[in-house]
C-alpha atoms as a PDB file:
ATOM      1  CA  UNK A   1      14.827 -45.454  -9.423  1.00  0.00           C
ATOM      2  CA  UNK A   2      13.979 -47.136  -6.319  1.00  0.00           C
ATOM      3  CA  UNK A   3      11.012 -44.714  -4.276  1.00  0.00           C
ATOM      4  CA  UNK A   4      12.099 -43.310  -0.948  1.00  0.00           C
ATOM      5  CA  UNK A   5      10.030 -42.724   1.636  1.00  0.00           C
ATOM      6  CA  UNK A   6       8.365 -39.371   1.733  1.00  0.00           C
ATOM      7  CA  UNK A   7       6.518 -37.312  -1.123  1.00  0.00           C
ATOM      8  CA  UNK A   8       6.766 -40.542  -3.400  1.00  0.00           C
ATOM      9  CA  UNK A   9       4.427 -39.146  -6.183  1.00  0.00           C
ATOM     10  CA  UNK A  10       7.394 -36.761  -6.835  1.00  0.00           C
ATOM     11  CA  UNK A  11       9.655 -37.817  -9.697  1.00  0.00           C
ATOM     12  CA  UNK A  12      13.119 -37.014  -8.451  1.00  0.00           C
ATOM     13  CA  UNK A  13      16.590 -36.317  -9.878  1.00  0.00           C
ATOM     14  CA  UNK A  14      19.693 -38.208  -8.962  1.00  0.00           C
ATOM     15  CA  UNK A  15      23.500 -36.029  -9.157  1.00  0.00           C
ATOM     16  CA  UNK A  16      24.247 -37.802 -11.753  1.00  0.00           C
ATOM     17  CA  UNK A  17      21.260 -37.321 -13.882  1.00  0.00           C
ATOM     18  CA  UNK A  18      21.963 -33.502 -13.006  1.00  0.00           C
ATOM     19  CA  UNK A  19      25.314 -33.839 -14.287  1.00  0.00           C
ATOM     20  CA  UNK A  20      24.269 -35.570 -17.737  1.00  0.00           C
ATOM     21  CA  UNK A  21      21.432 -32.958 -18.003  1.00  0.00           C
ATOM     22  CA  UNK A  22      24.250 -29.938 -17.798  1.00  0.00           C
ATOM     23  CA  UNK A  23      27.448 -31.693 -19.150  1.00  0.00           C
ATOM     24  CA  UNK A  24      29.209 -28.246 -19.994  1.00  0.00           C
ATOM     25  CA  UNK A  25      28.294 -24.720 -20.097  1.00  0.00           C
ATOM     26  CA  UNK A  26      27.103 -24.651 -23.269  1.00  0.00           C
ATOM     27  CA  UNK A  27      24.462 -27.036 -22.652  1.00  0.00           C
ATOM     28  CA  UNK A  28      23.550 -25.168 -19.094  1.00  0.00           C
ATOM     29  CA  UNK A  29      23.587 -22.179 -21.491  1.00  0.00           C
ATOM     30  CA  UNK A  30      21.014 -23.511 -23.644  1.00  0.00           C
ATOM     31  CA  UNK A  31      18.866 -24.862 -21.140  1.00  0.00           C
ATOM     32  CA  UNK A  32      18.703 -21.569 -19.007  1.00  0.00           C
ATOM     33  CA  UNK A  33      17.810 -19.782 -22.088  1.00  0.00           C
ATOM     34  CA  UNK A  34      15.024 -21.943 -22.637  1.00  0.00           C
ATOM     35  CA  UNK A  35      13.891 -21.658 -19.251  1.00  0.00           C
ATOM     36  CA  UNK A  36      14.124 -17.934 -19.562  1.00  0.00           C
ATOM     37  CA  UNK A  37      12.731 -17.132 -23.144  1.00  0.00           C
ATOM     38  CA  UNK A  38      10.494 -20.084 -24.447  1.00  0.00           C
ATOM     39  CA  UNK A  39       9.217 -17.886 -26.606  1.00  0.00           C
ATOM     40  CA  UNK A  40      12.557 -16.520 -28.236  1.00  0.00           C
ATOM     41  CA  UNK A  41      14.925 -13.671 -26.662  1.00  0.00           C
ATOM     42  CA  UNK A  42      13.591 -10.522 -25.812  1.00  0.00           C
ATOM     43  CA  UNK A  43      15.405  -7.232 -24.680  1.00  0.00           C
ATOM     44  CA  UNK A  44      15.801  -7.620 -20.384  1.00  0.00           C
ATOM     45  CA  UNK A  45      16.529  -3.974 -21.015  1.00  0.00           C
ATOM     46  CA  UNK A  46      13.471  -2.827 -23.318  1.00  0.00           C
ATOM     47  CA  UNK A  47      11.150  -5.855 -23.185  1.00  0.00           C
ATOM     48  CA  UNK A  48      12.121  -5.702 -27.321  1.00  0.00           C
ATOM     49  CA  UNK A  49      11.670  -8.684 -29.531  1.00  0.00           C
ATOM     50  CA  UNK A  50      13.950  -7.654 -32.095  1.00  0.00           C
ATOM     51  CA  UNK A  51      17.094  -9.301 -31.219  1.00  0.00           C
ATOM     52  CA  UNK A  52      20.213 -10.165 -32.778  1.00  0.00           C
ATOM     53  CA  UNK A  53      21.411 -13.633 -32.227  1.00  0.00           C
ATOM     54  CA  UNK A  54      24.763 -15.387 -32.056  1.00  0.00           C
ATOM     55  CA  UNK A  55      26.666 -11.986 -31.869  1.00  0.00           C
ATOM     56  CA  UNK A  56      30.768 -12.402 -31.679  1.00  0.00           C
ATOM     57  CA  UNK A  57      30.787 -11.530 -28.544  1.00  0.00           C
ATOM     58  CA  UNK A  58      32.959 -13.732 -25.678  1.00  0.00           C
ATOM     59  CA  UNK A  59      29.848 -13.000 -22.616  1.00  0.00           C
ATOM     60  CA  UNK A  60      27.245 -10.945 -24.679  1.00  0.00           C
ATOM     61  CA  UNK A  61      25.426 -13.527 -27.646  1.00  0.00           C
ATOM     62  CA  UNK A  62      22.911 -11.347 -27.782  1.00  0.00           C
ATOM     63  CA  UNK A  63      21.679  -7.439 -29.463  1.00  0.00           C
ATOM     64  CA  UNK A  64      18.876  -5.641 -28.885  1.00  0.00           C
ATOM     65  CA  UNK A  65      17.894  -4.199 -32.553  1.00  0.00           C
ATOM     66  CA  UNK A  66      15.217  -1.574 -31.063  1.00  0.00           C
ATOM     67  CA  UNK A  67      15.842   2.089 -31.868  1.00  0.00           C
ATOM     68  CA  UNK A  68      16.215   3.600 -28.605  1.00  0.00           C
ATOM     69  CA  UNK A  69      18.170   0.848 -27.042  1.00  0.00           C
ATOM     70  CA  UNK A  70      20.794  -1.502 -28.894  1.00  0.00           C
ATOM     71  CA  UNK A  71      21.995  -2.717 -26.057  1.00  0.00           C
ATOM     72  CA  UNK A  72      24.055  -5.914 -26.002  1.00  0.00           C
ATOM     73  CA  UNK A  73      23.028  -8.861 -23.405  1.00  0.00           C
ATOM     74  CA  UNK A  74      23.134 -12.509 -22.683  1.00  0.00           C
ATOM     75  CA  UNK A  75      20.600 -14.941 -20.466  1.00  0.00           C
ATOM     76  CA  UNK A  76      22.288 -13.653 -17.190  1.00  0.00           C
ATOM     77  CA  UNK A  77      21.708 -10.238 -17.656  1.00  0.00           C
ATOM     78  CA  UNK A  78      18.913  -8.518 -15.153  1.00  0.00           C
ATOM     79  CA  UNK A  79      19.400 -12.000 -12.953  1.00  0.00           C
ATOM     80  CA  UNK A  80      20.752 -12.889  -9.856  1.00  0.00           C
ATOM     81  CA  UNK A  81      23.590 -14.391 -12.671  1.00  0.00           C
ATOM     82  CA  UNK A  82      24.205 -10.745 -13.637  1.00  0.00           C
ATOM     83  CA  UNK A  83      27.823 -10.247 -14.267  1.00  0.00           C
ATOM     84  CA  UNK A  84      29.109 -13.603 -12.666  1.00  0.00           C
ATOM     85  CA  UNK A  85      32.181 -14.821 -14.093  1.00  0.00           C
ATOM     86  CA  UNK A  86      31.020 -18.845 -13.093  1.00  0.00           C
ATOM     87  CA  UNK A  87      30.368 -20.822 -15.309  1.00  0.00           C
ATOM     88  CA  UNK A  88      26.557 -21.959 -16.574  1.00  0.00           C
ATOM     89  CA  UNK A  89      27.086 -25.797 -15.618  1.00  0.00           C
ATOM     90  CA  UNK A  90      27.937 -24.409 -11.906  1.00  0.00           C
ATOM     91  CA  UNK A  91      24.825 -22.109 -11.828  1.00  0.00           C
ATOM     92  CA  UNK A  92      22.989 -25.226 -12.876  1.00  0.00           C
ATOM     93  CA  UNK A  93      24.000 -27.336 -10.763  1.00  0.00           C
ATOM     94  CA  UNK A  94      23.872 -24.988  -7.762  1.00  0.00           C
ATOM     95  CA  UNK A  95      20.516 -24.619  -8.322  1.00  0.00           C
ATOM     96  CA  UNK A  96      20.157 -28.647  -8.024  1.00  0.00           C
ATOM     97  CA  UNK A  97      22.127 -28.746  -4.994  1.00  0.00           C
ATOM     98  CA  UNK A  98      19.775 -25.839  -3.009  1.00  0.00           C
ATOM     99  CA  UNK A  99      16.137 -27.785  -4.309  1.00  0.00           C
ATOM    100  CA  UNK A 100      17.419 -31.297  -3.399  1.00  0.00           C
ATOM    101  CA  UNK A 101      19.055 -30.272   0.151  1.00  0.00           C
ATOM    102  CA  UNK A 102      16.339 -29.777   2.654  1.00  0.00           C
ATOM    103  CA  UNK A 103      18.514 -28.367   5.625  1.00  0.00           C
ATOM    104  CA  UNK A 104      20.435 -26.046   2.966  1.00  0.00           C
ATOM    105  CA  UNK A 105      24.025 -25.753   1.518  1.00  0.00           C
ATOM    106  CA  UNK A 106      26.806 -24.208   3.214  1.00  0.00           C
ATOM    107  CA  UNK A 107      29.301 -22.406   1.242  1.00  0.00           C
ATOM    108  CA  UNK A 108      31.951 -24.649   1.827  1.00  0.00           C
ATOM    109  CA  UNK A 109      29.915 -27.814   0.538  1.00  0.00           C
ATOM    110  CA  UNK A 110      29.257 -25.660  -2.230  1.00  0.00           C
ATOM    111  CA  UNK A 111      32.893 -24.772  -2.463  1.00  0.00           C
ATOM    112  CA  UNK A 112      34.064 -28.287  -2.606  1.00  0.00           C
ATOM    113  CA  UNK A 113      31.506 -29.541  -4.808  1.00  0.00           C
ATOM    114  CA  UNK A 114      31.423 -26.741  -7.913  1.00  0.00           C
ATOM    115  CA  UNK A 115      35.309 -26.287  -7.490  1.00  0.00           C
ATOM    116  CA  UNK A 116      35.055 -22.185  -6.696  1.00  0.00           C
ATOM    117  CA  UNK A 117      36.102 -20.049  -4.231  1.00  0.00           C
ATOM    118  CA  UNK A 118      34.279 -19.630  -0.699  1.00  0.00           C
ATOM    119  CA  UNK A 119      34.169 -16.485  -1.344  1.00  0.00           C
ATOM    120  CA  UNK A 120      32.286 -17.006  -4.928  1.00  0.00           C
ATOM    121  CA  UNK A 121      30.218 -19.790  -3.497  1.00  0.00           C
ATOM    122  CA  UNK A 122      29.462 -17.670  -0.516  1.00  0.00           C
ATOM    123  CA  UNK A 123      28.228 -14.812  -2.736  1.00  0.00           C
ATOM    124  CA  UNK A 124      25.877 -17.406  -5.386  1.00  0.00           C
ATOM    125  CA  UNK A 125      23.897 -19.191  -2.576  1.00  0.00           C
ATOM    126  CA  UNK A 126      22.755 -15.444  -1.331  1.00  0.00           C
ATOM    127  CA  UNK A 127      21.722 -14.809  -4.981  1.00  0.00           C
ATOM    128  CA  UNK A 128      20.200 -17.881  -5.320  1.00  0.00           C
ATOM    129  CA  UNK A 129      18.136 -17.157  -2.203  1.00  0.00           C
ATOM    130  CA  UNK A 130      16.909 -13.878  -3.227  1.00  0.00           C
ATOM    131  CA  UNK A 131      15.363 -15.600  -6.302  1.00  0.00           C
ATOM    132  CA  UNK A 132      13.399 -17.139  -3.645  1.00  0.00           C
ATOM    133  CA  UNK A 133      11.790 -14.347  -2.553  1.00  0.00           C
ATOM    134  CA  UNK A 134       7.559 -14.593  -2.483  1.00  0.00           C
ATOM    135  CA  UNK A 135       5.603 -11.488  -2.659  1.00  0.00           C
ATOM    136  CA  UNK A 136       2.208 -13.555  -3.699  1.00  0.00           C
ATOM    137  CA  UNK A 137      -1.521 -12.814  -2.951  1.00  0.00           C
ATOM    138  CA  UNK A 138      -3.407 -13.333   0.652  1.00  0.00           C
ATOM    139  CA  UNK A 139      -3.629 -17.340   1.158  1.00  0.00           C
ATOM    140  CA  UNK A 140      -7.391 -17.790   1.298  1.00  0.00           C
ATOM    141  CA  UNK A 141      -6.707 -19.939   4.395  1.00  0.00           C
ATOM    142  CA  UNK A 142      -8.008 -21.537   6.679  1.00  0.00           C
ATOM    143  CA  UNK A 143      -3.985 -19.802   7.854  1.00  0.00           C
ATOM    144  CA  UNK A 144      -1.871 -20.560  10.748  1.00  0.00           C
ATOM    145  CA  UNK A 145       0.284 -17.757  11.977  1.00  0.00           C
ATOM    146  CA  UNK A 146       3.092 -17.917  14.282  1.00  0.00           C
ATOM    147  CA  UNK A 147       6.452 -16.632  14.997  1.00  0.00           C
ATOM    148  CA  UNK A 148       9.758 -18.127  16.061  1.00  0.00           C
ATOM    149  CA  UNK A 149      13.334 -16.451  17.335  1.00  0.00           C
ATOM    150  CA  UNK A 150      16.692 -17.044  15.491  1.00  0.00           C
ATOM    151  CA  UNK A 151      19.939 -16.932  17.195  1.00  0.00           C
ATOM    152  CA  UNK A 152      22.768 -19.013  19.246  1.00  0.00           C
ATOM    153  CA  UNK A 153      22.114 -20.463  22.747  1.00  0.00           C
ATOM    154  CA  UNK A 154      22.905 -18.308  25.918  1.00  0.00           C
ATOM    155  CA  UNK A 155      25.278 -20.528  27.324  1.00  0.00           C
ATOM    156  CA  UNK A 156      27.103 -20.811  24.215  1.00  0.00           C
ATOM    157  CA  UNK A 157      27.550 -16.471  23.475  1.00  0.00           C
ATOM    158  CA  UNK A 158      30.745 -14.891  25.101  1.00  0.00           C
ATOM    159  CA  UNK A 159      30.386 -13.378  28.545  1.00  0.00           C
ATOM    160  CA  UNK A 160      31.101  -9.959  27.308  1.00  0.00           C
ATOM    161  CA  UNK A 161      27.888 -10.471  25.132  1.00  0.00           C
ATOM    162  CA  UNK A 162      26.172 -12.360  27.977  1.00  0.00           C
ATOM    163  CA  UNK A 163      26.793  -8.972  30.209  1.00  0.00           C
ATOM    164  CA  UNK A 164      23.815  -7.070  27.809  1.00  0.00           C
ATOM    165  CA  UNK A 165      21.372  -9.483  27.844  1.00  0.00           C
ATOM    166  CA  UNK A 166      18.027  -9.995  30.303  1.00  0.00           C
ATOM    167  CA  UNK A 167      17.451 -13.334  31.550  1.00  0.00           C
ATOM    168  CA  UNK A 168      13.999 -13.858  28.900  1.00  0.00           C
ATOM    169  CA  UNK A 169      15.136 -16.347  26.557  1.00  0.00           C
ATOM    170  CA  UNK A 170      14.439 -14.692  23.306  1.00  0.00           C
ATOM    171  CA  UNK A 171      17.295 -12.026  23.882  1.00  0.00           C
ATOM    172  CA  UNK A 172      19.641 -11.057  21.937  1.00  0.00           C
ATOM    173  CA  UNK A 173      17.826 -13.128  18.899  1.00  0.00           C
ATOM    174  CA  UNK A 174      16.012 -11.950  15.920  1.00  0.00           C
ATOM    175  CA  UNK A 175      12.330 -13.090  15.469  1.00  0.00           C
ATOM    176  CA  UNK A 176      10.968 -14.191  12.451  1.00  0.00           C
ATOM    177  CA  UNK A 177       6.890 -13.917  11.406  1.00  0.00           C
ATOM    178  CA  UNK A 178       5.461 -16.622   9.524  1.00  0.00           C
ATOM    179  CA  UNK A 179       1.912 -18.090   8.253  1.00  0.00           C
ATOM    180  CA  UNK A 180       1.429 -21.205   6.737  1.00  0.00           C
ATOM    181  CA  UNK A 181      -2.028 -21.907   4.066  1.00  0.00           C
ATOM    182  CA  UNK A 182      -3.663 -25.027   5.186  1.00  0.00           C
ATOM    183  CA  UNK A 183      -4.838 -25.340   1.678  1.00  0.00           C
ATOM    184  CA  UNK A 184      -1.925 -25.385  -0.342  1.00  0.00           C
ATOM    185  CA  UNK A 185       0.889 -25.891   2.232  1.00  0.00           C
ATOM    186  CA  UNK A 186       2.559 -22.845   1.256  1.00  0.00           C
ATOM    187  CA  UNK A 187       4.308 -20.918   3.582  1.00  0.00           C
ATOM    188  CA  UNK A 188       5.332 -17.779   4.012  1.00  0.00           C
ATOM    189  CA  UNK A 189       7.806 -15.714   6.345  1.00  0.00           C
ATOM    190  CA  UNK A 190       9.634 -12.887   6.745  1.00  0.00           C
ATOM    191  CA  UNK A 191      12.151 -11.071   9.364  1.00  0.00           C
ATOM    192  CA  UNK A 192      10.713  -8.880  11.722  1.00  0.00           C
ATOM    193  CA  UNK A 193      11.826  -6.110  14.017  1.00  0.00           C
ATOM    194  CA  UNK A 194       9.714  -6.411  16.737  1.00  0.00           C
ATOM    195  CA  UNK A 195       6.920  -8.682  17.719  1.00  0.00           C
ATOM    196  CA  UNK A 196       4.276  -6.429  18.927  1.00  0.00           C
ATOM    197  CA  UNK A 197       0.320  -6.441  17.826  1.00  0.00           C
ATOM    198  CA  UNK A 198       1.230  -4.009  15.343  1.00  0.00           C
ATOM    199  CA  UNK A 199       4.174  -5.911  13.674  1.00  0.00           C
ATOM    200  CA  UNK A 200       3.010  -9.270  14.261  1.00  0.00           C
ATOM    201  CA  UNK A 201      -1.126  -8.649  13.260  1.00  0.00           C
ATOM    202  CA  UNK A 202      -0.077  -6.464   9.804  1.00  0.00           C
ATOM    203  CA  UNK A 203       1.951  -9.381   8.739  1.00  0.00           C
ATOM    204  CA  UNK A 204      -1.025 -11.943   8.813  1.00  0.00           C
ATOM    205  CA  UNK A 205      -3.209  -9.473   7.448  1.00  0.00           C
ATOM    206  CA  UNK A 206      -0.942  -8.814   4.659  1.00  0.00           C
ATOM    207  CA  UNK A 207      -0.866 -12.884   3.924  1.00  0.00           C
ATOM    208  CA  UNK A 208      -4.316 -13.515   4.922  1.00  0.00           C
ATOM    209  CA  UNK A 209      -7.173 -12.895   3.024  1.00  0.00           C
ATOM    210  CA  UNK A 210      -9.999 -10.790   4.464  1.00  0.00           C
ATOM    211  CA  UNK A 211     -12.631 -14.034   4.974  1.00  0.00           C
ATOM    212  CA  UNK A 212      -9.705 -16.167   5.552  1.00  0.00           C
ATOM    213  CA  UNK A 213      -9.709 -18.872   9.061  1.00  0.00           C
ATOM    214  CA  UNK A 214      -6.575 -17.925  11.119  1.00  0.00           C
ATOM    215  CA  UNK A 215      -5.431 -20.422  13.678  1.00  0.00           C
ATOM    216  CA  UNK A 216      -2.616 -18.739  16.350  1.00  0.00           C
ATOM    217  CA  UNK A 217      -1.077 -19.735  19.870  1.00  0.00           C
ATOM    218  CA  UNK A 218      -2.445 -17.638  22.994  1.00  0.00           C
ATOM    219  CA  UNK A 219      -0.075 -14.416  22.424  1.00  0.00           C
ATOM    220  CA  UNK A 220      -1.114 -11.369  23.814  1.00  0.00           C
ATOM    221  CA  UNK A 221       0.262  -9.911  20.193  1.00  0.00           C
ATOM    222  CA  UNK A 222      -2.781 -11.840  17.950  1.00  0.00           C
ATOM    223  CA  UNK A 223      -5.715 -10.350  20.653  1.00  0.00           C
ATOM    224  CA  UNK A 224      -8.161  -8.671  18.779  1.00  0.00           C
ATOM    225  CA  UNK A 225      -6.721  -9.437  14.966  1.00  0.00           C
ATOM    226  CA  UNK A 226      -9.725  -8.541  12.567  1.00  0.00           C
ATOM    227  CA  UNK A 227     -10.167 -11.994  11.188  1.00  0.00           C
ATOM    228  CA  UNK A 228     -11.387 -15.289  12.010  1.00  0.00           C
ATOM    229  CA  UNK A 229      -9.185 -16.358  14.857  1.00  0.00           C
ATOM    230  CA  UNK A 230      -8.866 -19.321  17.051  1.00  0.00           C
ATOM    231  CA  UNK A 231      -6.231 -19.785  19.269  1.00  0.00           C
ATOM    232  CA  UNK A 232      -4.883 -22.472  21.627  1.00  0.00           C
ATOM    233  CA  UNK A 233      -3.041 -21.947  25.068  1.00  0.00           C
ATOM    234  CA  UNK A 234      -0.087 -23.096  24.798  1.00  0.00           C
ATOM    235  CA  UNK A 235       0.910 -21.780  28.838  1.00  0.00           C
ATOM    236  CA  UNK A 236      -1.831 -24.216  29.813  1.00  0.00           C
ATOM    237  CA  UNK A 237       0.304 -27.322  27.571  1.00  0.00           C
ATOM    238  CA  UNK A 238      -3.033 -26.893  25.201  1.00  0.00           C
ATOM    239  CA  UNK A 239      -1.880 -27.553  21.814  1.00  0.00           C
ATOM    240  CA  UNK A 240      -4.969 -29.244  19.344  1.00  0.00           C
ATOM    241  CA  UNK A 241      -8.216 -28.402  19.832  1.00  0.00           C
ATOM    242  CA  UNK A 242     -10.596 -29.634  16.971  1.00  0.00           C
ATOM    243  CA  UNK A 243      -9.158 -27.621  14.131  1.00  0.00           C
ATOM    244  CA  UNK A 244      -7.131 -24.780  16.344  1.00  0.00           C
ATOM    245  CA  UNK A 245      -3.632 -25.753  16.482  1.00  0.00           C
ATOM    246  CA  UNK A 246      -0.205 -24.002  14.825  1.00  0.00           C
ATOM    247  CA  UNK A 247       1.436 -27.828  14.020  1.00  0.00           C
ATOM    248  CA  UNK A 248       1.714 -26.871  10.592  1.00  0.00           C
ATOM    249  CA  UNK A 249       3.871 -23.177  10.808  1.00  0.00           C
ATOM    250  CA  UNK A 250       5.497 -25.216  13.381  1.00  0.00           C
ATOM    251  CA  UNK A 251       6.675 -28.215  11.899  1.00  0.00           C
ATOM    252  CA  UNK A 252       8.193 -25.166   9.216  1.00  0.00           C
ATOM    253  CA  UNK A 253      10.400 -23.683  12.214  1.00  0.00           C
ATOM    254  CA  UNK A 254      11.767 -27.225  13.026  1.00  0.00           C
ATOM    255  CA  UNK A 255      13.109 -27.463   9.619  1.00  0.00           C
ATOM    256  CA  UNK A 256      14.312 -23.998   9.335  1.00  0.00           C
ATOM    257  CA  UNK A 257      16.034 -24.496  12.888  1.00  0.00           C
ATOM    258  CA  UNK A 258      17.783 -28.101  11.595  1.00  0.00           C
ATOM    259  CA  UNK A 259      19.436 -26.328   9.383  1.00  0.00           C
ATOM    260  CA  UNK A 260      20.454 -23.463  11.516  1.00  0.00           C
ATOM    261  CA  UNK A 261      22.025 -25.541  13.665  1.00  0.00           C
ATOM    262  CA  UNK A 262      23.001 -28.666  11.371  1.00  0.00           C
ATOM    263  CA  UNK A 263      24.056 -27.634   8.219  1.00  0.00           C
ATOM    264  CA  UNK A 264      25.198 -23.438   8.943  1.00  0.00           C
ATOM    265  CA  UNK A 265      25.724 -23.025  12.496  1.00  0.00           C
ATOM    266  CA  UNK A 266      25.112 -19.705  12.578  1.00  0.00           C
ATOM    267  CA  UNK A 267      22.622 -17.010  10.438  1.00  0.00           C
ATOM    268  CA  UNK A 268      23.409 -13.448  10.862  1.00  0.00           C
ATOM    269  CA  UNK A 269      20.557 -10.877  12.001  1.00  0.00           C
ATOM    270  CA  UNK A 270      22.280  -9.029   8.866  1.00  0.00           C
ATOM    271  CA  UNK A 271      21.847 -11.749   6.081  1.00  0.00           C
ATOM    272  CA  UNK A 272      18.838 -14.360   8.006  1.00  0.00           C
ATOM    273  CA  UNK A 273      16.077 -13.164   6.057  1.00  0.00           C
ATOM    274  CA  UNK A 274      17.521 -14.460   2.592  1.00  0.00           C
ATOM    275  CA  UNK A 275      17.796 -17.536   4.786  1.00  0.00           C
ATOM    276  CA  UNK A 276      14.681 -17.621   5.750  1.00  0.00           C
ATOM    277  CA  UNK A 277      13.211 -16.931   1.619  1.00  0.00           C
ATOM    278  CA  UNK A 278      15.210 -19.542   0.648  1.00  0.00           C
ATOM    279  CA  UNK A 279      13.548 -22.542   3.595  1.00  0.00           C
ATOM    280  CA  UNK A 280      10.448 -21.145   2.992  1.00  0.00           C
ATOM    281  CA  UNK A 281      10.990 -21.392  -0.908  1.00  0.00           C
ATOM    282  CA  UNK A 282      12.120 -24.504  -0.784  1.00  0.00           C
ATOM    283  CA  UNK A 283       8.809 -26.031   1.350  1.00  0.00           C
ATOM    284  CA  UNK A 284       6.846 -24.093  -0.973  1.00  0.00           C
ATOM    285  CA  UNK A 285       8.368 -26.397  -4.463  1.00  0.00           C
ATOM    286  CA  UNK A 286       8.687 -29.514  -2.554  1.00  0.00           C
ATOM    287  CA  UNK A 287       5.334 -31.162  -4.129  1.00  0.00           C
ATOM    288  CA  UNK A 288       6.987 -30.826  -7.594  1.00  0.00           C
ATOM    289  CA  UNK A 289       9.458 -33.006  -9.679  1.00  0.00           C
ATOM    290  CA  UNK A 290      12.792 -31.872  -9.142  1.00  0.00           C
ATOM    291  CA  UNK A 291      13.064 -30.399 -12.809  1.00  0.00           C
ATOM    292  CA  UNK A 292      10.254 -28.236 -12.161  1.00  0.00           C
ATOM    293  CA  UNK A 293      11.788 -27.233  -8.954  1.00  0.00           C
ATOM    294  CA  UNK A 294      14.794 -25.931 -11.033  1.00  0.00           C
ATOM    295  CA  UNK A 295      12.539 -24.321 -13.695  1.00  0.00           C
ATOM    296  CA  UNK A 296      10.877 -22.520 -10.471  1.00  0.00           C
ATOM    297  CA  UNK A 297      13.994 -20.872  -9.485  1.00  0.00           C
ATOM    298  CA  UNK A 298      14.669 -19.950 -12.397  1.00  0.00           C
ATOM    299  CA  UNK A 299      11.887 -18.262 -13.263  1.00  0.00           C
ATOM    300  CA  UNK A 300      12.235 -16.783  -9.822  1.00  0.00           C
ATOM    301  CA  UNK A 301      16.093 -15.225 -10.891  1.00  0.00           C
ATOM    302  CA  UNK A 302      14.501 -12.856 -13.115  1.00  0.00           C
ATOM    303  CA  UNK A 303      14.806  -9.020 -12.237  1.00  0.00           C
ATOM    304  CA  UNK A 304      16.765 -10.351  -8.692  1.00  0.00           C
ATOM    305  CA  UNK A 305      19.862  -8.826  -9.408  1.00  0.00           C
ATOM    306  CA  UNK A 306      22.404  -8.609  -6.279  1.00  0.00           C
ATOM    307  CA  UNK A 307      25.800  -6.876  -6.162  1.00  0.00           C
ATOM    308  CA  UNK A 308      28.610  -8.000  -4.031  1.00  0.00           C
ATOM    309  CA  UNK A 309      29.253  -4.609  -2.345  1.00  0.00           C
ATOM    310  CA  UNK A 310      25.356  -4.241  -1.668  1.00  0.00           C
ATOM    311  CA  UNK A 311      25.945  -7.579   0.144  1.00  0.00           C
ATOM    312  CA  UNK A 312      28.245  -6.890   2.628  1.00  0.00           C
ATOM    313  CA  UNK A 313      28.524  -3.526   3.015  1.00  0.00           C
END
């Protein structure tokens, strides 16, 4: 396959390679219990190791043969696949579809393309961006920290919503914390509430470790952050200085942002921060080959488990 332009080390994965890799569920099947249990099935109940196989069973293959449990369960159980009716060669190829789409999948694509309902597509790409979800160690830096605000365009909000809001630009949108490990490249964000010097400096120091460099733009909110801190002044057009700049975090909000307003139009304060795991997951997998992206996530389903009511209510 002809290289494209971009991370060209990477050894990518075409649709149709996808759909030879998962030609029916019962290959998908196979391949997600692989993924899942390299080692042989185990009890996502107990953690046991004695487990029936190939029960007759039409959803449930598998028994648990431990004493105190016994429980029946299959590859989706205990994952965001818990007690989904679609199919495994959808799953899989949903999971494709999110790694190889930079600016994300709306649920109608993902409607039209897998052949469900909005409604059902609507509900997997949430679950698939909850498996997303990164709750790793400090980066050891040197970090950039930053934040950014989600949310429509003044001009373009009704005027009865208009009436409620000051003239300050960030108004009426929800902000969203992020640093960014020079090192690695990973990223890492998260919705916020409020971006004061508590919100916004126990974040980084969460993310950051203790020795770690942090690089940040003038605000008032970063003053007096007990780490390593540089800062440009971005109110005096400042942006590189040496090694202080926030290009990196940055360049992460442009791409979240392109697909806010190219591929979903809208994010809701509600629902954004499963948004926001799943760009930030994605940036963090991008230096692997597509198949290990998809091993990644799925890896990353286990223990996410997300019911529909919990979702909307």
């Amino acid at each position: 396959m002809q290289k494209a332009p971009g991370k060209a080390w990477r050894k990518g994965m075409t649709l149709v390679d996808a759909i030879r890799m998962f030609p029916d569920d019962a290959a998908a099947e196979a391949w997600f219990v692989e993924r899942r249990w390299p080692d042989g099935p185990h009890c996502p109940h107990c953690g046991s190791t004695e487990v029936l196989s190939g029960a007759k069973h039409a959803t449930m293959p598998y028994r648990c043969r431990g004493k105190a449990c016994r429980k029946r369960f299959s590859v989706r159980t205990k994952t965001v696949m818990d007690s989904s009716n679609v199919g495994y060669q959808k799953w899989a190829l949903a999971l494709f579809l999110f790694a190889t789409s930079l600016k994300g999948v709306s649920s109608m694509k993902l409607h039209r393309d897998l052949g469900v309902t909005q409604k059902t597509a609507w509900f997997m790409a949430h679950r698939i961006r909850d498996a997303w979800t990164d709750h790793g160690e400090p980066f050891d830096g040197p970090v950039e920290a930053d934040e950014t605000y989600m949310g429509g365009k003044r001009k373009n909000m009704p005027l009865a919503k208009r009436a409620y809001l000051t003239s300050r630009g960030t108004d009426g949108k929800t902000a969203v914390a992020g640093v960014k490990d020079r090192a690695t490249k990973q990223v890492r964000a998260q919705v916020v509430e409020h971006t004061d010097k508590a919100t916004l400096q126990g974040f980084v120091l969460r993310n950051a470790a203790p020795d770690a460099k942090v690089y940040t733009d003038d605000a008032s909110a970063y003053h007096g952050l007990p780490r390593d801190r540089e800062a440009v002044n971005h109110s005096v057009f400042e942006y590189v200085r040496g090694q202080a700049h926030t290009n990196g975090i940055e360049s992460f909000w442009s791409m979240l942002k392109r697909g806010y307003y190219g591929t979903f139009h809208h994010m809701s304060a509600k629902h954004l921060g499963r948004y926001v795991s799943e760009f930030a997951g994605r940036h963090n997998v991008r230096p692997l080959d597509t198949i290990d992206q998809l091993r990644s996530m799925v890896r990353g389903m286990e223990g996410r488990v997300l019911r529909y009511r919990d979702l909307v209510r």
